[in-house]
Every structure is written in C-alpha cells, then in structure tokens.
Protein backbone atom coordinates (compact mmCIF):
# COMPACT_ATOMS: atom_id res chain seq x y z
CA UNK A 1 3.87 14.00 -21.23
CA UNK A 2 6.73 13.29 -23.28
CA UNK A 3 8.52 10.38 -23.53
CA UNK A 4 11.22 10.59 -21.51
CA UNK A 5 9.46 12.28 -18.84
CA UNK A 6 7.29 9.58 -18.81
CA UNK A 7 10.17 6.88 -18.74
CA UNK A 8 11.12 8.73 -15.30
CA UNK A 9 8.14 9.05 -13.68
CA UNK A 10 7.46 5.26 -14.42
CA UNK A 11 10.57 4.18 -12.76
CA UNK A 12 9.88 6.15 -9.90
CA UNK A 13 6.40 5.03 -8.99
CA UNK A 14 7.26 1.25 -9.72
CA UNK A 15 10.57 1.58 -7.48
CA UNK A 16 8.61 3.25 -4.90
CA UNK A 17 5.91 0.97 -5.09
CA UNK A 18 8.17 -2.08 -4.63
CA UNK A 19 9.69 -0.64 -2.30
CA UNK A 20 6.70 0.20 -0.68
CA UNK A 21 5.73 -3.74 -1.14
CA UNK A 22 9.13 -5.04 0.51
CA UNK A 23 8.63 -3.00 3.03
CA UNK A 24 5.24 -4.33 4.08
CA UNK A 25 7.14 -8.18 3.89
CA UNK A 26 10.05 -6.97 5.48
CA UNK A 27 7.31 -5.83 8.47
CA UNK A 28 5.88 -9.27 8.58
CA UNK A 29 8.97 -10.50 9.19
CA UNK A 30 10.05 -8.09 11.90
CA UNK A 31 5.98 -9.04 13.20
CA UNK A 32 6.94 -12.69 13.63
CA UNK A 33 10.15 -12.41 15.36
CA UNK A 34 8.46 -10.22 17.97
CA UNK A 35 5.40 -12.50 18.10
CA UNK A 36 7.81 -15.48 18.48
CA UNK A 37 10.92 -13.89 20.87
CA UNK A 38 8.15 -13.20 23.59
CA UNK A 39 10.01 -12.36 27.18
CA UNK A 40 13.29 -12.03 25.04
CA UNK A 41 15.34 -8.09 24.93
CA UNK A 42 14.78 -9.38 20.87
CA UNK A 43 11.14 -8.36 21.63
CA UNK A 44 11.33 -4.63 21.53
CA UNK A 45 14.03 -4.34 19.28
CA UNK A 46 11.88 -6.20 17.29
CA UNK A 47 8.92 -3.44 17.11
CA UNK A 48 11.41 -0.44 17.19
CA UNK A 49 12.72 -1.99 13.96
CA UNK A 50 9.03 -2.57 13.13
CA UNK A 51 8.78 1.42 14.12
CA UNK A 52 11.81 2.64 12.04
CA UNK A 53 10.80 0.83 9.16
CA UNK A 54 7.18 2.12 9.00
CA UNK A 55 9.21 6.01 9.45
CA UNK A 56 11.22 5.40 7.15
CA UNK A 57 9.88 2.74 4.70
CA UNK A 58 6.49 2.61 4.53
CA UNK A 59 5.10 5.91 4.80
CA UNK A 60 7.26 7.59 2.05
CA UNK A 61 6.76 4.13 -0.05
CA UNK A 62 3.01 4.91 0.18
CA UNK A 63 3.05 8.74 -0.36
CA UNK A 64 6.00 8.30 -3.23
CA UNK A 65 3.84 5.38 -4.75
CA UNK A 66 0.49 7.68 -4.27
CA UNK A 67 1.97 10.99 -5.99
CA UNK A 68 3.65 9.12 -8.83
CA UNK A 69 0.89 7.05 -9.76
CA UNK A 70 -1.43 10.42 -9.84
CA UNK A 71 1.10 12.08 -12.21
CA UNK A 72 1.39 8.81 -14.52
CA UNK A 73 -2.60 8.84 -14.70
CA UNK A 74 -3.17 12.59 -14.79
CA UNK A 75 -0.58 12.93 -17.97
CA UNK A 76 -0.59 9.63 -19.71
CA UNK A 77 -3.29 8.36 -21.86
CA UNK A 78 -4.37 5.99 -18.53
CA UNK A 79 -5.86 9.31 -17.09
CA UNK A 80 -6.95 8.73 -13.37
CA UNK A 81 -11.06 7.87 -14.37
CA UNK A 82 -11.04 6.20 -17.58
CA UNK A 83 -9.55 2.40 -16.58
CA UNK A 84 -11.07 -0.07 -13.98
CA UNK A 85 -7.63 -1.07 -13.42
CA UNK A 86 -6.37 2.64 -12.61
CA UNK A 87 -9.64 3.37 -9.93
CA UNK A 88 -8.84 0.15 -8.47
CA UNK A 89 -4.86 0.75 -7.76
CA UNK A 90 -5.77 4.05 -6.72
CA UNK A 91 -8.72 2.65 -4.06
CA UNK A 92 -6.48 0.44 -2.83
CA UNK A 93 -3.50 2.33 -2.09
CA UNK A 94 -5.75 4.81 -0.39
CA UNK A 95 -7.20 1.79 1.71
CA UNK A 96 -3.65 0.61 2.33
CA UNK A 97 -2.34 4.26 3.52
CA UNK A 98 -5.04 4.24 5.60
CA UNK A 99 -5.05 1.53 7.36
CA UNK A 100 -0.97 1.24 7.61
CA UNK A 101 -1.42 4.20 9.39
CA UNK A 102 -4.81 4.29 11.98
CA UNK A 103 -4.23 0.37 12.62
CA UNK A 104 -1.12 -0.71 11.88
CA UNK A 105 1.39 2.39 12.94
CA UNK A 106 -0.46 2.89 16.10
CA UNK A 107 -0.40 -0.82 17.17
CA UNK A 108 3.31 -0.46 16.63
CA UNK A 109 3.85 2.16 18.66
CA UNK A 110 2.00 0.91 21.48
CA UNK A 111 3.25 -2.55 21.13
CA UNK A 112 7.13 -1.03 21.19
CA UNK A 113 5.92 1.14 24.47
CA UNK A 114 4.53 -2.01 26.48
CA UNK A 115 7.65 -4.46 25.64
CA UNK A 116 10.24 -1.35 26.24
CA UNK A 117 8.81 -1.75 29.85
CA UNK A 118 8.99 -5.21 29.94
CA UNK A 119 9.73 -7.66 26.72
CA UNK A 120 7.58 -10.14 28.42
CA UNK A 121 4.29 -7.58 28.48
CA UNK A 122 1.47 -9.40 27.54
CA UNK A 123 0.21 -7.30 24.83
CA UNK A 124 -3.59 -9.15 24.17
CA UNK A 125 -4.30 -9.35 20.41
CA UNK A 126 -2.18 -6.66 19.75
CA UNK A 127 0.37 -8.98 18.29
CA UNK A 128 -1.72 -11.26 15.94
CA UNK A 129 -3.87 -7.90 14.99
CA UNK A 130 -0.31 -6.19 13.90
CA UNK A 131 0.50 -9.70 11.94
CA UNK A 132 -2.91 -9.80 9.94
CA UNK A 133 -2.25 -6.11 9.16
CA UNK A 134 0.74 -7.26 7.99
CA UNK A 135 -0.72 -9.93 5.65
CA UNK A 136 -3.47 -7.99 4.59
CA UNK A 137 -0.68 -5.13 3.56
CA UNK A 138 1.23 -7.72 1.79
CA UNK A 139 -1.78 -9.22 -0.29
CA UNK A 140 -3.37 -5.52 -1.05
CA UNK A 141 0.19 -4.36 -2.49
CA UNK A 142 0.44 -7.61 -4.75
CA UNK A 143 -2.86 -7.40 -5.73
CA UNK A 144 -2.19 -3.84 -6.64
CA UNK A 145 1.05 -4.87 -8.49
CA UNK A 146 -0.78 -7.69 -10.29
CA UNK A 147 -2.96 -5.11 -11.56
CA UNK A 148 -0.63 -3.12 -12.88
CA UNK A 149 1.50 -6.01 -15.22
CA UNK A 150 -2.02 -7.45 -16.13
CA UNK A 151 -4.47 -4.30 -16.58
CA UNK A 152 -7.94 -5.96 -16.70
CA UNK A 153 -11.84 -4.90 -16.58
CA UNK A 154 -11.33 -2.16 -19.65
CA UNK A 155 -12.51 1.80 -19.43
CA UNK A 156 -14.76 3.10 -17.32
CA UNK A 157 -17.97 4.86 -18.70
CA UNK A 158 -15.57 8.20 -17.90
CA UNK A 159 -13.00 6.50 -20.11
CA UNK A 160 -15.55 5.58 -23.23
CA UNK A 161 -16.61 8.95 -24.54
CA UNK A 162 -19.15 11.21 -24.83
CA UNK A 163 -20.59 8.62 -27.25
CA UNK A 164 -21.26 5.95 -25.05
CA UNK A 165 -22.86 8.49 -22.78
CA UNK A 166 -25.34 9.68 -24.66
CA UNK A 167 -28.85 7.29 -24.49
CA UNK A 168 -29.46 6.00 -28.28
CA UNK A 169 -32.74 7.39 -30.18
CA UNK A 170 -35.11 4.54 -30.66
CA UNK A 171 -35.65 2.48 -33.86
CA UNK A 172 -38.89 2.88 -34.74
C-alpha cells in the first residue's frame, strides 16, 4: 500500500474506532440515566436514545472499525496473522460486535418496549445486565486501543518465517 493510501486508511479506522469507543461511553451514560430516572417520561427517552445511538453509532463504529482494520493488516507490513497484538484487536472486536449486538442491542430494544408502556416497568436485571454490557464494551474498546499505541507480545509463529518453522537437525 502506498503511503498515502495508507495515511487514509489509518485515519479512518482510528476515527471510527474512537468513535466506536465514545459511543460505547456515551451508552453508559444514557444506561445510568435510565437506571436512575426509574417511573420518570426521562426513562424511555432514555433507551430510545440508548436505541438511536446503537443505529446509528455503534454498529457502523464496529463494522467501519472491523473493515478498516482488515485493510490496514491485509496491506501493511502488520498483515492480519503475523502480530499477537493484531489477532488480539481483531478477537476482540469480533467479541465486542458480537456481543453489542445478541446482548446488548436486544436488551435495548426490549428495555425501550417495556418503559414505552409504562416508564415505571419493572424491567428485572435487564437494567444492570445492559449497564455491565456497557462497562464491559467500554473496557474491551480501551483495551483494544491500548493495544494499538503500545503493540506488545511480538509475531506470531505465522509472522516469523518459514525459518522458525522448520524443526532444527540435531547436533550430533
């Protein structure tokens, strides 16, 4: 990839992916003022906001973040298998899609259809589960950022060569 190219496809995944990670704090925050406005018309707006933001935040953050991190390592000399760091960013964003979407969109959803009924609706552990999802979002993004700035563990056997593949001949 050349240089420039490079340059553009770098400042697309990293604004994506912070956007992508002030989106998931943005969520929390939306989370507690639901958690805490209990009984209050705050309530559901709280979780439609919680909603739109997912729409329109979190799920092109993650696919944006996902794609552009696959071109950098496909066409950069990080490649996709040859880094700890780079199998690492990639598991987790895959963990984080995943999960932002079966746990955390569909508690949303039903969350915002309980309260639209009634803003007092006791909801169970819906509420606390959507606020841990929200955490665990928040700390699996950083982490994934951290990574990124601080690139530990060096290559991967993939990453080392053909030379560091092949078993040594005995010295005898």
């Amino acid at each position: 990839m050349k240089p420039t190219a490079r340059r553009v496809w770098l400042v697309l995944h990293v604004s994506l992916s912070v956007g992508w990670l002030g989106g998931s704090y943005a969520m929390l925050v939306m989370g507690v003022v639901a958690l805490t406005s209990t009984g209050m018309p705050l309530r559901p707006a709280a979780y439609d906001m919680l909603h739109i933001s997912d729409t329109a935040i979190m799920i092109p953050g993650s696919l944006g973040a996902l794609v552009t991190g696959l071109v950098l390592a496909l066409y950069t000399k990080w490649r996709v298998l040859h880094h700890w760091w780079v199998v690492t960013k990639l598991v987790l964003t895959v963990f984080a899609m995943i999960s932002g979407y079966a746990y955390t969109a569909q508690g949303v959803k039903a969350a915002l259809a309980m309260t639209l009924v009634d803003p007092g609706a006791d909801i169970g552990s819906l509420e606390p589960g959507l606020l841990a999802g929200s955490v665990v979002m928040l700390v699996v993004l950083s982490l994934a950022t951290v990574l990124s700035v601080v690139k530990p563990w060096g290559r991967t056997r993939c990453g080392r060569g053909p030379s560091s593949r092949r078993p040594r001949a005995s010295a005898h």
